[in-house]
Protein backbone atom coordinates (compact mmCIF):
# COMPACT_ATOMS: atom_id res chain seq x y z
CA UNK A 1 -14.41 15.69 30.14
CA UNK A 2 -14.16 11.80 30.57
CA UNK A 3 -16.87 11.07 27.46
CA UNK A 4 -14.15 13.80 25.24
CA UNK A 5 -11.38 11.42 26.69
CA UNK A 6 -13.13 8.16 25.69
CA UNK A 7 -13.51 9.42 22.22
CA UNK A 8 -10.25 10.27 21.44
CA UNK A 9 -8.79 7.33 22.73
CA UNK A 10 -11.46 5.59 20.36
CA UNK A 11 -10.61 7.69 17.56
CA UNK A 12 -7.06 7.09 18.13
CA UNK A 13 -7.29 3.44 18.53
CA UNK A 14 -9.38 3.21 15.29
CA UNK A 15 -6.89 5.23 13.21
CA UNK A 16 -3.85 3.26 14.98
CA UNK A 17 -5.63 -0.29 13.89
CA UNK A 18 -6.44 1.18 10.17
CA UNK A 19 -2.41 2.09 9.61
CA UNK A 20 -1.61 -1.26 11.30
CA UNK A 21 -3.70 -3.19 8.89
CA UNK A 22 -2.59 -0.86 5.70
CA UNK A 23 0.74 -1.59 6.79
CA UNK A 24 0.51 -5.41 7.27
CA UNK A 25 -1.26 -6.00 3.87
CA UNK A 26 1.15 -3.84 1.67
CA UNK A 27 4.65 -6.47 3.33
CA UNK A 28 1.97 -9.52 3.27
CA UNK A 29 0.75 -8.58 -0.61
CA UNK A 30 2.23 -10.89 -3.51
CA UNK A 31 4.47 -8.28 -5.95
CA UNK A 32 2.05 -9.49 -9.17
CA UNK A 33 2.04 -6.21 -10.49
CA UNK A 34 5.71 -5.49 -10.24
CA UNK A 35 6.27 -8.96 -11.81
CA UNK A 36 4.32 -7.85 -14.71
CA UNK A 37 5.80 -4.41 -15.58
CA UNK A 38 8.93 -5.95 -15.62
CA UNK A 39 7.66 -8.34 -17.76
CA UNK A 40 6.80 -5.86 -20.45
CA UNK A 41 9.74 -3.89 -20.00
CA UNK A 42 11.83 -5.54 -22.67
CA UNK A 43 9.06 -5.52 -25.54
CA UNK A 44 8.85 -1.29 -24.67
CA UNK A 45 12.42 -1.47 -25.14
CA UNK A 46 12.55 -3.34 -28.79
CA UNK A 47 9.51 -0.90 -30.04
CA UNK A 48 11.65 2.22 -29.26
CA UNK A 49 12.95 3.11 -33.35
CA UNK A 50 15.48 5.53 -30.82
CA UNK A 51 16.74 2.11 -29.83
């Protein structure tokens, strides 16, 4: 029962410090890619013959 215990409390901690560290890079990550759709967002606006 106590090596079951140990485990899951391992496995728990492990999955606990993988979300922390997803979490922390996605608010600590630079928005390049955001920058750069909205960069092209004006040419895909011109090319539209709807316009």
């Amino acid at each position: 029962m106590k090596f079951e215990t140990l485990m899951l409390q391992s496995f728990f901690g492990a999955c606990l410090l993988v979300c922390l560290l997803t979490l922390g890079s996605m608010l600590a990550a630079h928005p390049a890619a955001s920058s750069l759709a909205a960069s092209h967002a004006p040419a895909a606006v011109v090319a539209n013959p709807a316009g």
